[in-house]
PDB file of N, CA and C in Angstrom:
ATOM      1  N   UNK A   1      89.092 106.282 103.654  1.00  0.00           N
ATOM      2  CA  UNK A   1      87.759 106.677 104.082  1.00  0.00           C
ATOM      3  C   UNK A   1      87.500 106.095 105.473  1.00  0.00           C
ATOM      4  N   UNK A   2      87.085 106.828 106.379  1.00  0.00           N
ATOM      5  CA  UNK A   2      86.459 106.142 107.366  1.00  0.00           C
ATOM      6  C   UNK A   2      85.392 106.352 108.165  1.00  0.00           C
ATOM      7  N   UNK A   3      84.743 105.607 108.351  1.00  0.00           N
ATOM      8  CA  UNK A   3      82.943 104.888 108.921  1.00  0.00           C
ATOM      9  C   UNK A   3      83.317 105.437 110.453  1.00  0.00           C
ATOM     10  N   UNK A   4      82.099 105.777 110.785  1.00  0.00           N
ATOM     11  CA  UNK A   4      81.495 106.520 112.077  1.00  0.00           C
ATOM     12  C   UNK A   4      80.978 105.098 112.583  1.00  0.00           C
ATOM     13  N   UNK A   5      80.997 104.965 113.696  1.00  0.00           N
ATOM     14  CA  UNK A   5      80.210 103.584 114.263  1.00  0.00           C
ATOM     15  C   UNK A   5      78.717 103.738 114.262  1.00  0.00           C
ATOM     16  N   UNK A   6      77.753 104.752 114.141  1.00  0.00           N
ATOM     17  CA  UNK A   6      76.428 105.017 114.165  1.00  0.00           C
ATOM     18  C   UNK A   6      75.814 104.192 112.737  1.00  0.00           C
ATOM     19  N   UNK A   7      77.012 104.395 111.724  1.00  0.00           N
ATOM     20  CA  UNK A   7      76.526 103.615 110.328  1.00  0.00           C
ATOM     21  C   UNK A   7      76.132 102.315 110.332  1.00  0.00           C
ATOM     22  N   UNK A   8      77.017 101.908 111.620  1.00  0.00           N
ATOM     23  CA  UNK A   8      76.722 100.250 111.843  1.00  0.00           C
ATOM     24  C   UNK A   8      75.689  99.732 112.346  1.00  0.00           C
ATOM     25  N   UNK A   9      75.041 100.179 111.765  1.00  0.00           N
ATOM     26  CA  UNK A   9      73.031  99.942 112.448  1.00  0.00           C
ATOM     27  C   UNK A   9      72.407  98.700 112.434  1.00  0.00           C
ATOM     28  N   UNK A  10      72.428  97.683 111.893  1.00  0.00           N
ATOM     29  CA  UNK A  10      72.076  96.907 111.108  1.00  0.00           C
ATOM     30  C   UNK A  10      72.946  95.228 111.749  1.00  0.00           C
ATOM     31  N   UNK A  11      72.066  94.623 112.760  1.00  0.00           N
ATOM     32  CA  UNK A  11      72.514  93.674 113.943  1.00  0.00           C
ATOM     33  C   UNK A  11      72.470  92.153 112.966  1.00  0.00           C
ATOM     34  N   UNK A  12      73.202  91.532 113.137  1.00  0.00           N
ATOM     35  CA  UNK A  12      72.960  90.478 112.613  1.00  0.00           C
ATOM     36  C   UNK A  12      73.583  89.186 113.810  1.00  0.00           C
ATOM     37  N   UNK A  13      71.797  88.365 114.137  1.00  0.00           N
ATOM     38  CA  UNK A  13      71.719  87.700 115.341  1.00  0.00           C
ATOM     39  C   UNK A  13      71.408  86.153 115.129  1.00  0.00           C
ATOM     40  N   UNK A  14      71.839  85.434 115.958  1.00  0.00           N
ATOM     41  CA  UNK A  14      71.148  84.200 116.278  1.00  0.00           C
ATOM     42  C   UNK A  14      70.186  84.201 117.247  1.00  0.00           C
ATOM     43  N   UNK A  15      69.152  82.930 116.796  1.00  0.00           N
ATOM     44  CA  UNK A  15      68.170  82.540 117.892  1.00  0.00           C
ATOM     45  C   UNK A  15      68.723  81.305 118.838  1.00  0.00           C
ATOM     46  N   UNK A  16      68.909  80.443 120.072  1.00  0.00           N
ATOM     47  CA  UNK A  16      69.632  79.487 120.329  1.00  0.00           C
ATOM     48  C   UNK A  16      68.582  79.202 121.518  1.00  0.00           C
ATOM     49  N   UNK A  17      68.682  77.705 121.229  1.00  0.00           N
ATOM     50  CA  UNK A  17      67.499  77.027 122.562  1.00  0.00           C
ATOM     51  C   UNK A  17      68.242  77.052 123.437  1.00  0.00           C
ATOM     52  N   UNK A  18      68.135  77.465 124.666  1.00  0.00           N
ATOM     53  CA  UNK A  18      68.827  77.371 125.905  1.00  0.00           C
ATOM     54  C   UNK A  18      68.888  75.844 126.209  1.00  0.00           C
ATOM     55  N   UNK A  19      68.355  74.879 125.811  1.00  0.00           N
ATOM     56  CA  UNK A  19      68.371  73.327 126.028  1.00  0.00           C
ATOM     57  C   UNK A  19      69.628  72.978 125.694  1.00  0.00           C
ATOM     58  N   UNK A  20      69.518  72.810 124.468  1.00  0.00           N
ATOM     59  CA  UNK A  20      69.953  72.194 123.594  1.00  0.00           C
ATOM     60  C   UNK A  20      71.712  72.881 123.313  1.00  0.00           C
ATOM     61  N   UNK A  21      71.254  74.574 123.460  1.00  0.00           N
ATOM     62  CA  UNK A  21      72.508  75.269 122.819  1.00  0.00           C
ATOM     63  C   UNK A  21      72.766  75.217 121.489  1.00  0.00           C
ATOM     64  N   UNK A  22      71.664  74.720 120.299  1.00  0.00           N
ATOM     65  CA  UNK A  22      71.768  75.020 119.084  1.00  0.00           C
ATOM     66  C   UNK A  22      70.995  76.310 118.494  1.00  0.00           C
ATOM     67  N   UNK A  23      71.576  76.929 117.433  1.00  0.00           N
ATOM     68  CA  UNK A  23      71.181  77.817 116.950  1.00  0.00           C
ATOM     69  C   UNK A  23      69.898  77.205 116.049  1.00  0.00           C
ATOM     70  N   UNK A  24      68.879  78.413 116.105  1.00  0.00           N
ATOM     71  CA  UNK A  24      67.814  77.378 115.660  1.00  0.00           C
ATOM     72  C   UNK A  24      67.395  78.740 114.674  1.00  0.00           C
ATOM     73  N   UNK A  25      67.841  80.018 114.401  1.00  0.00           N
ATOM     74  CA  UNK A  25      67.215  81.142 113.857  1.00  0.00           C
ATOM     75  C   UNK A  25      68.244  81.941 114.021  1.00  0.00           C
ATOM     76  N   UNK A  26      68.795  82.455 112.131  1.00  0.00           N
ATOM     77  CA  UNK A  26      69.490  83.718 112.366  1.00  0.00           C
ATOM     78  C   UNK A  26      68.212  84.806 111.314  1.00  0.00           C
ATOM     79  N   UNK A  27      68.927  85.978 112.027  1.00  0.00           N
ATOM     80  CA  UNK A  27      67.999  87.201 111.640  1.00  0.00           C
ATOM     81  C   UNK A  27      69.179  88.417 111.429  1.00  0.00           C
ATOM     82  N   UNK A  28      68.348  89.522 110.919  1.00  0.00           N
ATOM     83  CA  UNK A  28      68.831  90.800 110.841  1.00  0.00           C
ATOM     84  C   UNK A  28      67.884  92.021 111.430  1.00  0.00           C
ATOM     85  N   UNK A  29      68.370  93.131 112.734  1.00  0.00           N
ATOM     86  CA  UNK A  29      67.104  93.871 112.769  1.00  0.00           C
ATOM     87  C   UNK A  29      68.540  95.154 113.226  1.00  0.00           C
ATOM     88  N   UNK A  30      67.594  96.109 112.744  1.00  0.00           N
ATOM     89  CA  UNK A  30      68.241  97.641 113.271  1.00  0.00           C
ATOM     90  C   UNK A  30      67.996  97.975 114.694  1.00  0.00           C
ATOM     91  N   UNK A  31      66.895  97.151 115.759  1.00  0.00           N
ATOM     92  CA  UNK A  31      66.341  97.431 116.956  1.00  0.00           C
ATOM     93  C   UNK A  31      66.824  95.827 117.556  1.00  0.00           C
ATOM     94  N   UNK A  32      67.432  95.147 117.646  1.00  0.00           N
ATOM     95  CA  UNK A  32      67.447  93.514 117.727  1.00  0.00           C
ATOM     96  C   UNK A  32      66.663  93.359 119.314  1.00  0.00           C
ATOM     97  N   UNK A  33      66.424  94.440 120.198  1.00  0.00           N
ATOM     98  CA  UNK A  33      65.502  93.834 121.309  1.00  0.00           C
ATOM     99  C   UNK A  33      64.188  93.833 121.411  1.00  0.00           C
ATOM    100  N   UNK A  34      63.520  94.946 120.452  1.00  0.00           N
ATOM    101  CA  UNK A  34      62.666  95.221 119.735  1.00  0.00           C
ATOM    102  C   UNK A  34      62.019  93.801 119.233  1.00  0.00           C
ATOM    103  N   UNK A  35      62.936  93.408 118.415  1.00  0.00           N
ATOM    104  CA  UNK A  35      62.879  92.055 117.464  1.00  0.00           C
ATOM    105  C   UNK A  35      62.729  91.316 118.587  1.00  0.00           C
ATOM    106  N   UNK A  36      63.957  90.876 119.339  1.00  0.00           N
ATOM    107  CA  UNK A  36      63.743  89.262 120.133  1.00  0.00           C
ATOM    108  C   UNK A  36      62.274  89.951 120.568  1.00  0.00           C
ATOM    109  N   UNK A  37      61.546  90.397 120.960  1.00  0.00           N
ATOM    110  CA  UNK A  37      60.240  90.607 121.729  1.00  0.00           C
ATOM    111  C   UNK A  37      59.528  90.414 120.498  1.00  0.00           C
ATOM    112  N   UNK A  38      59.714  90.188 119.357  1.00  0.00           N
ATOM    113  CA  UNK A  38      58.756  90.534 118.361  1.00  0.00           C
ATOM    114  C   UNK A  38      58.469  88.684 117.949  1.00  0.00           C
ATOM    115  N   UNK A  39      59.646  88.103 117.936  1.00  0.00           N
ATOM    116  CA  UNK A  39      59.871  86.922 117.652  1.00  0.00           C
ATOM    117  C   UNK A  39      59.240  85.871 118.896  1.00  0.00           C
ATOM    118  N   UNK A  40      59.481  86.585 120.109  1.00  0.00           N
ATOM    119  CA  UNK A  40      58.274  86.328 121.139  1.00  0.00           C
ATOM    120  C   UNK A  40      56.668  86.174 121.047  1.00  0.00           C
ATOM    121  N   UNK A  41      56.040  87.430 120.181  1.00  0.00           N
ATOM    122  CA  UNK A  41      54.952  87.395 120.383  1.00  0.00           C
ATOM    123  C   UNK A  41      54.408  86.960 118.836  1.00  0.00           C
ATOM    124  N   UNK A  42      55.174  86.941 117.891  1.00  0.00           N
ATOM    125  CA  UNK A  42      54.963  86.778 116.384  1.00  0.00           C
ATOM    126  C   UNK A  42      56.001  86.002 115.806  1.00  0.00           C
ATOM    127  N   UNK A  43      56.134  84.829 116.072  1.00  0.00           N
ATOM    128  CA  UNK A  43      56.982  84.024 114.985  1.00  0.00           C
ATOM    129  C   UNK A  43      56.512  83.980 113.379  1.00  0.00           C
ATOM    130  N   UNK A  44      57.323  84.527 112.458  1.00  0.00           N
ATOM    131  CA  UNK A  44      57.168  84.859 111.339  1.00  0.00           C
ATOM    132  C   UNK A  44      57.016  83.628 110.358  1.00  0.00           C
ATOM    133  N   UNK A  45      57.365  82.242 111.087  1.00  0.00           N
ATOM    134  CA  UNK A  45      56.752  81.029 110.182  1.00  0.00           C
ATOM    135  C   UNK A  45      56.853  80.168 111.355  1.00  0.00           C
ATOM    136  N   UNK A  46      55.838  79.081 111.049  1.00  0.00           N
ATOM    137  CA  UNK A  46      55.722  77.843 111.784  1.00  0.00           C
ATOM    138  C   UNK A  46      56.282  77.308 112.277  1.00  0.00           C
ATOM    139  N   UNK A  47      57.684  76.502 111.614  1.00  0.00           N
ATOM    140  CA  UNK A  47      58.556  76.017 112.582  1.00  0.00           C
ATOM    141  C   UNK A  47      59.337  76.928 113.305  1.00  0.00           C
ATOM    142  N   UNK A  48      59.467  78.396 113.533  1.00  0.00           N
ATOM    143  CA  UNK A  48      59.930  79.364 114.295  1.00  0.00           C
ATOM    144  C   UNK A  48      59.110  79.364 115.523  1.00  0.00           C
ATOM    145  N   UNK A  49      57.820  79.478 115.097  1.00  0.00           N
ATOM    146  CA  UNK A  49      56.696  79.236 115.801  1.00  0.00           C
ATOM    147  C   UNK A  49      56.617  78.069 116.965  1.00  0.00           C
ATOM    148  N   UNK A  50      57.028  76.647 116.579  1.00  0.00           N
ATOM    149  CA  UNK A  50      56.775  75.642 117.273  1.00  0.00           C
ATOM    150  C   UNK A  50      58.060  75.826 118.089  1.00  0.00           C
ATOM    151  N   UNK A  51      59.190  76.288 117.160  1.00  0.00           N
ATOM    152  CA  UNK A  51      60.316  75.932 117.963  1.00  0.00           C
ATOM    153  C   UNK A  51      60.103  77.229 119.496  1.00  0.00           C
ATOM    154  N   UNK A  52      59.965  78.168 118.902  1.00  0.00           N
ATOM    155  CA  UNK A  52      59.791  78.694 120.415  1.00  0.00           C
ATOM    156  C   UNK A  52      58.631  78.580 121.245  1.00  0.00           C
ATOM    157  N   UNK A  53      57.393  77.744 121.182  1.00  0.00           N
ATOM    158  CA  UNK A  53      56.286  78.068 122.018  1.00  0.00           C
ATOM    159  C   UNK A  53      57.024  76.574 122.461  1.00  0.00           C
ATOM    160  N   UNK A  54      57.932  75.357 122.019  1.00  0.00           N
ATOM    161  CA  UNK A  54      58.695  74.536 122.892  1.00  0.00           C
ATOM    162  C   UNK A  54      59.205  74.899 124.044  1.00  0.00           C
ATOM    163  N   UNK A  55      59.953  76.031 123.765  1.00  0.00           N
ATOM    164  CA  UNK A  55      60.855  76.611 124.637  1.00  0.00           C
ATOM    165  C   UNK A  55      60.303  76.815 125.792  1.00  0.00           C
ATOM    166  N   UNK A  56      59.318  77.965 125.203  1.00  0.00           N
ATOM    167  CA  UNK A  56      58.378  78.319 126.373  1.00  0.00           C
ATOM    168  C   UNK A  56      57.781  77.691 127.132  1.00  0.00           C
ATOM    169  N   UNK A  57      57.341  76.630 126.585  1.00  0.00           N
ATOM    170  CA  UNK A  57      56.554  75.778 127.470  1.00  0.00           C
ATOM    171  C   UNK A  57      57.398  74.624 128.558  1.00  0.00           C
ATOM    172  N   UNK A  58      58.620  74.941 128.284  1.00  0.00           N
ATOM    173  CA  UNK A  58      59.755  74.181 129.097  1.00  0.00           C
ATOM    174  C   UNK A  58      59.924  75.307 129.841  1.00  0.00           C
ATOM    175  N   UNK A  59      59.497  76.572 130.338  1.00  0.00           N
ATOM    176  CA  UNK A  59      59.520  77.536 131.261  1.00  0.00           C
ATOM    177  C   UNK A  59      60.569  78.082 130.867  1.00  0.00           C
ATOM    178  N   UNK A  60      61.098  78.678 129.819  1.00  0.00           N
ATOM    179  CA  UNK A  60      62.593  79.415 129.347  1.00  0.00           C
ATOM    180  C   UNK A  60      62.000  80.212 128.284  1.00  0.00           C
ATOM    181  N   UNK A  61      62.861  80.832 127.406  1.00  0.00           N
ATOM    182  CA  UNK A  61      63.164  81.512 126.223  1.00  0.00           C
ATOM    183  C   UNK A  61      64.185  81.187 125.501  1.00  0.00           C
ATOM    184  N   UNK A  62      64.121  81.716 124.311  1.00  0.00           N
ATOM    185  CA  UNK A  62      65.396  81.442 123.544  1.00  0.00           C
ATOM    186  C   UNK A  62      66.209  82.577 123.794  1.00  0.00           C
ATOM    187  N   UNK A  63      67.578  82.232 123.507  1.00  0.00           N
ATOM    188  CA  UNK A  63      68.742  83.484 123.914  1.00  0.00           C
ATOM    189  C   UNK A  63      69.361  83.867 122.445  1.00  0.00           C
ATOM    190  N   UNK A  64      68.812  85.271 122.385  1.00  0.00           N
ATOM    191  CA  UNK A  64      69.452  86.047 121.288  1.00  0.00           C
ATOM    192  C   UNK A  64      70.820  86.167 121.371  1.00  0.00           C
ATOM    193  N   UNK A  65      71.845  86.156 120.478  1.00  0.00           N
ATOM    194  CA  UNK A  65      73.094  86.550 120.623  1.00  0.00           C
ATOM    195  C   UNK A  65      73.190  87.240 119.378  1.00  0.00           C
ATOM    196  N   UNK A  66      74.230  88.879 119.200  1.00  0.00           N
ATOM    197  CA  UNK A  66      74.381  89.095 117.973  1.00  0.00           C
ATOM    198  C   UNK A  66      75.856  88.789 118.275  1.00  0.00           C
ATOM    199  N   UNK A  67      76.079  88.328 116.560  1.00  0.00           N
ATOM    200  CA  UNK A  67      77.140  87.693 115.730  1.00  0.00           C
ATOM    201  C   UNK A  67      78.077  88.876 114.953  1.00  0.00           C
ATOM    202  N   UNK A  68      77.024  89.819 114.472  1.00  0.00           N
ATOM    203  CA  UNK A  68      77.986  90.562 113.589  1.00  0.00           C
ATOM    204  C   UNK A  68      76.873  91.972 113.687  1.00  0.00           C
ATOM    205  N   UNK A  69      77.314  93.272 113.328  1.00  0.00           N
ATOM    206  CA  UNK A  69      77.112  94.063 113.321  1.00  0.00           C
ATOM    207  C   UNK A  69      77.634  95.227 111.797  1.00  0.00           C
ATOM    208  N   UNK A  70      76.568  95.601 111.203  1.00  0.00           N
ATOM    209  CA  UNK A  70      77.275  95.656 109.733  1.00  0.00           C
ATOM    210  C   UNK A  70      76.354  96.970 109.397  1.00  0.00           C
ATOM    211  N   UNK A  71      77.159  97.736 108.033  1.00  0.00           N
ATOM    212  CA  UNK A  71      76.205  98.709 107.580  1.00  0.00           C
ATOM    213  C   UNK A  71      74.930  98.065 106.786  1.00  0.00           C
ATOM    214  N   UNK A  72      74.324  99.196 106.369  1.00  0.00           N
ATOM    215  CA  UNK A  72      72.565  98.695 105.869  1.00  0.00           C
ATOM    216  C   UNK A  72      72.968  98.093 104.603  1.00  0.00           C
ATOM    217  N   UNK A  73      74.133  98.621 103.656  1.00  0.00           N
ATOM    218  CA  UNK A  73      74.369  98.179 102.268  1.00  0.00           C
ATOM    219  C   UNK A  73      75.061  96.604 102.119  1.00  0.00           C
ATOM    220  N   UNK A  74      75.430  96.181 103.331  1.00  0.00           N
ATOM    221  CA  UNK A  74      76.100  94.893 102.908  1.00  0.00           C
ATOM    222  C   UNK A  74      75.007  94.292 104.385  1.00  0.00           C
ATOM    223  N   UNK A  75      74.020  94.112 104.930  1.00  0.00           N
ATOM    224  CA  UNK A  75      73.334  93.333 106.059  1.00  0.00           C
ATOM    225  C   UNK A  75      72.496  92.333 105.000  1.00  0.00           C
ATOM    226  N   UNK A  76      71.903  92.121 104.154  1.00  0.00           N
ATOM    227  CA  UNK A  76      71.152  90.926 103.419  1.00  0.00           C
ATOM    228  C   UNK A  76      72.578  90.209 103.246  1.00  0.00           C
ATOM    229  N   UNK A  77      73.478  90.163 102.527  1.00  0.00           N
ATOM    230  CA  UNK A  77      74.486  89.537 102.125  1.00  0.00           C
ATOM    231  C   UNK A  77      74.995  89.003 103.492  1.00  0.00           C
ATOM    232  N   UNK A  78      75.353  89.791 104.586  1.00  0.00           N
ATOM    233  CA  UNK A  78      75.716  88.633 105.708  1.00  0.00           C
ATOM    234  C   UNK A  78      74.750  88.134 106.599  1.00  0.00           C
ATOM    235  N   UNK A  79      73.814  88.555 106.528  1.00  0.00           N
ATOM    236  CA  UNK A  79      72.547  87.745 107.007  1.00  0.00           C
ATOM    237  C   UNK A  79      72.494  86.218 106.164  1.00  0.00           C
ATOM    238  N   UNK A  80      72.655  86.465 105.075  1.00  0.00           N
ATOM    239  CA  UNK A  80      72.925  85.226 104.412  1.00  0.00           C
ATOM    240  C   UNK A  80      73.878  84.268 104.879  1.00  0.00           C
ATOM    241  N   UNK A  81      74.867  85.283 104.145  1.00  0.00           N
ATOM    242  CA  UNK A  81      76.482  84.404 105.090  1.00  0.00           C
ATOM    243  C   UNK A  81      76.135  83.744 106.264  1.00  0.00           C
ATOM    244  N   UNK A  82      75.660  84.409 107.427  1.00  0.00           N
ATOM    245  CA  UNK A  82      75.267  83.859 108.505  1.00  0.00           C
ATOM    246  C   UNK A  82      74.667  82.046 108.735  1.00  0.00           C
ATOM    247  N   UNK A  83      73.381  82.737 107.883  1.00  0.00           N
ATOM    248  CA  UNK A  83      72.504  81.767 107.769  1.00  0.00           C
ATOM    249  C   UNK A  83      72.265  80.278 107.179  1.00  0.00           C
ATOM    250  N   UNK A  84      73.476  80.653 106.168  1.00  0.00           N
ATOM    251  CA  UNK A  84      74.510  78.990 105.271  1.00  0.00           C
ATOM    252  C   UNK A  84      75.221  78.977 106.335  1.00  0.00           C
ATOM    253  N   UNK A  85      76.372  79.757 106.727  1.00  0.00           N
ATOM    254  CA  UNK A  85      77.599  79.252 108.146  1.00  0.00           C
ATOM    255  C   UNK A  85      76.713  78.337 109.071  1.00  0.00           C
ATOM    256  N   UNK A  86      75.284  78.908 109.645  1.00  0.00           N
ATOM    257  CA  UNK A  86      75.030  78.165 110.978  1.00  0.00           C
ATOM    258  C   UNK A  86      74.033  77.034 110.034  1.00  0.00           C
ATOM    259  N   UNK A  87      73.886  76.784 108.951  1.00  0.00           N
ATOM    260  CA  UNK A  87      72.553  75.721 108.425  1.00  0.00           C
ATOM    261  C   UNK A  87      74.004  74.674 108.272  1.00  0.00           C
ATOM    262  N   UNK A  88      74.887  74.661 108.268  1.00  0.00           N
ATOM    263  CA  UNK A  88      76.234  73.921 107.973  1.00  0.00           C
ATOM    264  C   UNK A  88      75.901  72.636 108.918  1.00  0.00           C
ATOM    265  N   UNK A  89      76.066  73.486 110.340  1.00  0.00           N
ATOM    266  CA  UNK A  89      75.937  72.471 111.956  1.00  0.00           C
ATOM    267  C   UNK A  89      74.594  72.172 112.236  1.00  0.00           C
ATOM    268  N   UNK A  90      73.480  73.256 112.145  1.00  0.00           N
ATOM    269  CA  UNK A  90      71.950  73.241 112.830  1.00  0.00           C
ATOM    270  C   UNK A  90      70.951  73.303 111.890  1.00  0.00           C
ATOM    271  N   UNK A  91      69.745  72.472 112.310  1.00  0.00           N
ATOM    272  CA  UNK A  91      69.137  72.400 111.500  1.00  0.00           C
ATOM    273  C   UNK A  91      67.849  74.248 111.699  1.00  0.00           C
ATOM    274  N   UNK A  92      68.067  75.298 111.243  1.00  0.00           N
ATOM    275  CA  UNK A  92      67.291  76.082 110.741  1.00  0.00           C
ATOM    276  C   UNK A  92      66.282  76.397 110.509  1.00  0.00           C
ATOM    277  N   UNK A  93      65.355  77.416 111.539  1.00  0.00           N
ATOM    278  CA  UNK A  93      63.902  77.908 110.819  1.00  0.00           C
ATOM    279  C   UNK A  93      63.750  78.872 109.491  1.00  0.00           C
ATOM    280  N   UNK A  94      64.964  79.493 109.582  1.00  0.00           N
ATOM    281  CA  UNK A  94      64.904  80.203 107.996  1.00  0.00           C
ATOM    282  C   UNK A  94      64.538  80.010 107.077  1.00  0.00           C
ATOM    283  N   UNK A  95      63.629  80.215 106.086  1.00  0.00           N
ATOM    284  CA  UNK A  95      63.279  80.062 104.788  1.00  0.00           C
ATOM    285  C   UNK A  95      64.076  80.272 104.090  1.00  0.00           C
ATOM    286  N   UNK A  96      65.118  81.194 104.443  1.00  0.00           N
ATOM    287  CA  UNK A  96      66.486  81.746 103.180  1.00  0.00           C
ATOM    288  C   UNK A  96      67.276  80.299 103.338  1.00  0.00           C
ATOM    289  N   UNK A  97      67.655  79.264 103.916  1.00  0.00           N
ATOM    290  CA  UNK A  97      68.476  78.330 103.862  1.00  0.00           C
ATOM    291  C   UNK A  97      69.229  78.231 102.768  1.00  0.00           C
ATOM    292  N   UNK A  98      70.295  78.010 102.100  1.00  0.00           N
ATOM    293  CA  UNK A  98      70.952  77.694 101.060  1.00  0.00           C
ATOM    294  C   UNK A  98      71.101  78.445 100.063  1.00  0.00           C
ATOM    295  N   UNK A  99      70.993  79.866  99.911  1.00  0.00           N
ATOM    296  CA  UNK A  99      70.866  81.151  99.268  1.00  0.00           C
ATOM    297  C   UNK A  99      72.411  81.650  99.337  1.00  0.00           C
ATOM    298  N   UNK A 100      73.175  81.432  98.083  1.00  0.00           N
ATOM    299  CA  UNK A 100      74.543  82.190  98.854  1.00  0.00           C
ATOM    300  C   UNK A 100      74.874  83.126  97.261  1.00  0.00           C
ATOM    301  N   UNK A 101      75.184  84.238  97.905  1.00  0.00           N
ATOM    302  CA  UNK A 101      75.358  85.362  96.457  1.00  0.00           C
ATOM    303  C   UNK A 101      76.820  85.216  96.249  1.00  0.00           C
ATOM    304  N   UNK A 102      77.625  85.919  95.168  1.00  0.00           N
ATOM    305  CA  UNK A 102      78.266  85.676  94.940  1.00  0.00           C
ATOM    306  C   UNK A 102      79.470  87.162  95.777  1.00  0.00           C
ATOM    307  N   UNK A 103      78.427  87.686  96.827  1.00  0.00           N
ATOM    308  CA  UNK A 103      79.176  88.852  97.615  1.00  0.00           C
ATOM    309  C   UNK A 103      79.808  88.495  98.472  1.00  0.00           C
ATOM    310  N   UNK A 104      79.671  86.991  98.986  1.00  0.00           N
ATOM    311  CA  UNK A 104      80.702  86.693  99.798  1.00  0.00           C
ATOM    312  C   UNK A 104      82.193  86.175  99.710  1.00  0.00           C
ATOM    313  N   UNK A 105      82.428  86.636  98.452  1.00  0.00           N
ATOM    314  CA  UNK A 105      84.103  86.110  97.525  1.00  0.00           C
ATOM    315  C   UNK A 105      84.241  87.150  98.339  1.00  0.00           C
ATOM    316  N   UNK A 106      83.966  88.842  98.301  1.00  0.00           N
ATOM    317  CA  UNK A 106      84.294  90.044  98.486  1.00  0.00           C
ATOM    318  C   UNK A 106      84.852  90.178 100.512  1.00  0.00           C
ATOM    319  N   UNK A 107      85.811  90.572 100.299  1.00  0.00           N
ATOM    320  CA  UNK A 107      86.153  91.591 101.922  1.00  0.00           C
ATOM    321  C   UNK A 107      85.037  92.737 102.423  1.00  0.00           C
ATOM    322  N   UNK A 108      83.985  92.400 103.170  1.00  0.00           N
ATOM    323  CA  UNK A 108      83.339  93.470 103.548  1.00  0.00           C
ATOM    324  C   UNK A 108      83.518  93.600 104.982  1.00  0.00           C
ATOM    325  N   UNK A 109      85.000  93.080 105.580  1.00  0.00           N
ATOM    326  CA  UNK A 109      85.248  93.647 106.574  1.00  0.00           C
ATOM    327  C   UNK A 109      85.298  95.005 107.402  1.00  0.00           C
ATOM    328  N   UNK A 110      85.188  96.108 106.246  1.00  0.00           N
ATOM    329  CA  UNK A 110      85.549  97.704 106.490  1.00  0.00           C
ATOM    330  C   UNK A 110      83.959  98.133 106.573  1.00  0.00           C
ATOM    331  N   UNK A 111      83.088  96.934 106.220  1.00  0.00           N
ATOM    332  CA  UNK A 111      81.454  97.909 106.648  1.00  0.00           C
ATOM    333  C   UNK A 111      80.963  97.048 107.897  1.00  0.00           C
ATOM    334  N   UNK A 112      81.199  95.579 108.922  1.00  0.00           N
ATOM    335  CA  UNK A 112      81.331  95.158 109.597  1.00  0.00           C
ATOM    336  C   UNK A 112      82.220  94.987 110.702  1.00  0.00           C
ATOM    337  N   UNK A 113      81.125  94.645 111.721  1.00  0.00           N
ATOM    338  CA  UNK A 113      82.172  94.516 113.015  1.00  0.00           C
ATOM    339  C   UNK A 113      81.573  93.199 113.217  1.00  0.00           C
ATOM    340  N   UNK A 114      82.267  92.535 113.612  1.00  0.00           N
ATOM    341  CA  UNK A 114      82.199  91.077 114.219  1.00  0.00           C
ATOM    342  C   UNK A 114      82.175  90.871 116.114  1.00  0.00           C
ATOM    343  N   UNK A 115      81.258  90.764 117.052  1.00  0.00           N
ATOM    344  CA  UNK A 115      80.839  90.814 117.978  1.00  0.00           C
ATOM    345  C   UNK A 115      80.115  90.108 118.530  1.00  0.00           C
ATOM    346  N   UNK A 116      80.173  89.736 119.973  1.00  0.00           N
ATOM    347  CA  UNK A 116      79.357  89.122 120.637  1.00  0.00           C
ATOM    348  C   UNK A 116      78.493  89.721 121.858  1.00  0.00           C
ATOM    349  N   UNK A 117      76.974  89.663 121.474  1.00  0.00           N
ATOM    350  CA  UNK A 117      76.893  90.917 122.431  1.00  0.00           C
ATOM    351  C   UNK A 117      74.993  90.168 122.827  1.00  0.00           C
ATOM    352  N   UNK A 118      74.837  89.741 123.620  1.00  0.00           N
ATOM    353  CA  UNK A 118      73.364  88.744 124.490  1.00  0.00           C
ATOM    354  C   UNK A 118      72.173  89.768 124.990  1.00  0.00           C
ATOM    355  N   UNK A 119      71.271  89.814 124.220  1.00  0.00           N
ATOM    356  CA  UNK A 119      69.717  90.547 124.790  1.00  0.00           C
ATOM    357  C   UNK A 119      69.055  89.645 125.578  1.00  0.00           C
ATOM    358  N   UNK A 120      69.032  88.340 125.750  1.00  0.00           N
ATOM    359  CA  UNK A 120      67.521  88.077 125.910  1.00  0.00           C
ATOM    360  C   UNK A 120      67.991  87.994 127.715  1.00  0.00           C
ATOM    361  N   UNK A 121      69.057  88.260 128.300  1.00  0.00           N
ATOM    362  CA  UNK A 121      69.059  88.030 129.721  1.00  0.00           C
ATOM    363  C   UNK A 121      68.063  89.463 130.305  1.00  0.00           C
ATOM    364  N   UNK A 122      67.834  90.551 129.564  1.00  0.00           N
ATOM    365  CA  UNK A 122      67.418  91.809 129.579  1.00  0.00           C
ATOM    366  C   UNK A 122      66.451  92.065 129.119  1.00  0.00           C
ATOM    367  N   UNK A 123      65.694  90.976 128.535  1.00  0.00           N
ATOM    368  CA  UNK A 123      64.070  91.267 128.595  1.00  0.00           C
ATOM    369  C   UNK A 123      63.372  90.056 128.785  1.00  0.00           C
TER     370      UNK A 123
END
């Protein structure tokens, strides 16, 4: 069987303080520049909140990077993955912290692409 790249909709990103260079927020969005602007004007919890109006107020932004790029049926499961991999090293605004299903025994290499690809120099 094989996947059209349009299926791969579904961005799966880090947030990272330009200070520091730690990841401080992973996410999942189908629009991810959309999002970093959204995460700009609406941090979805408090310490997301503090951590970027820090940023800001040090005259910067945080720098989005996406990590992986995946279909819609397996993006919660590596949003997860993600989000245990980077809570390992950094300490995390996520509320999902420590959530791990048992889908990551599984190869879902054939619905993912693994990539490195930077929005926030572009808005």
């Amino acid at each position: 069987m094989s996947y059209i790249f349009y299926d791969y909709d579904h961005h799966i990103y880090t947030l990272i303080d330009p200070f520091s260079n730690e990841v401080f927020y992973v996410g999942r969005s189908i629009n991810p520049e959309n999002r970093f602007i959204q995460h700009l004007k609406y941090p979805k919890n408090i310490n997301l909140k503090n951590r970027i109006d820090s940023i800001i107020k040090k005259g910067s932004k945080p720098v989005m990077n996406i990590v992986q790029v995946c279909k819609k049926d397996v993006a919660i499961e590596r949003e997860l993955y993600w989000i245990n991999k980077f809570a390992q090293q950094f300490n995390l605004t996520n509320r999902r912290v420590g959530r791990t299903p048992n889908y990551y025994q599984q190869d879902v290499g054939i619905h993912c692409n693994e990539y490195y690809r930077n929005f926030s120099n572009k808005i």
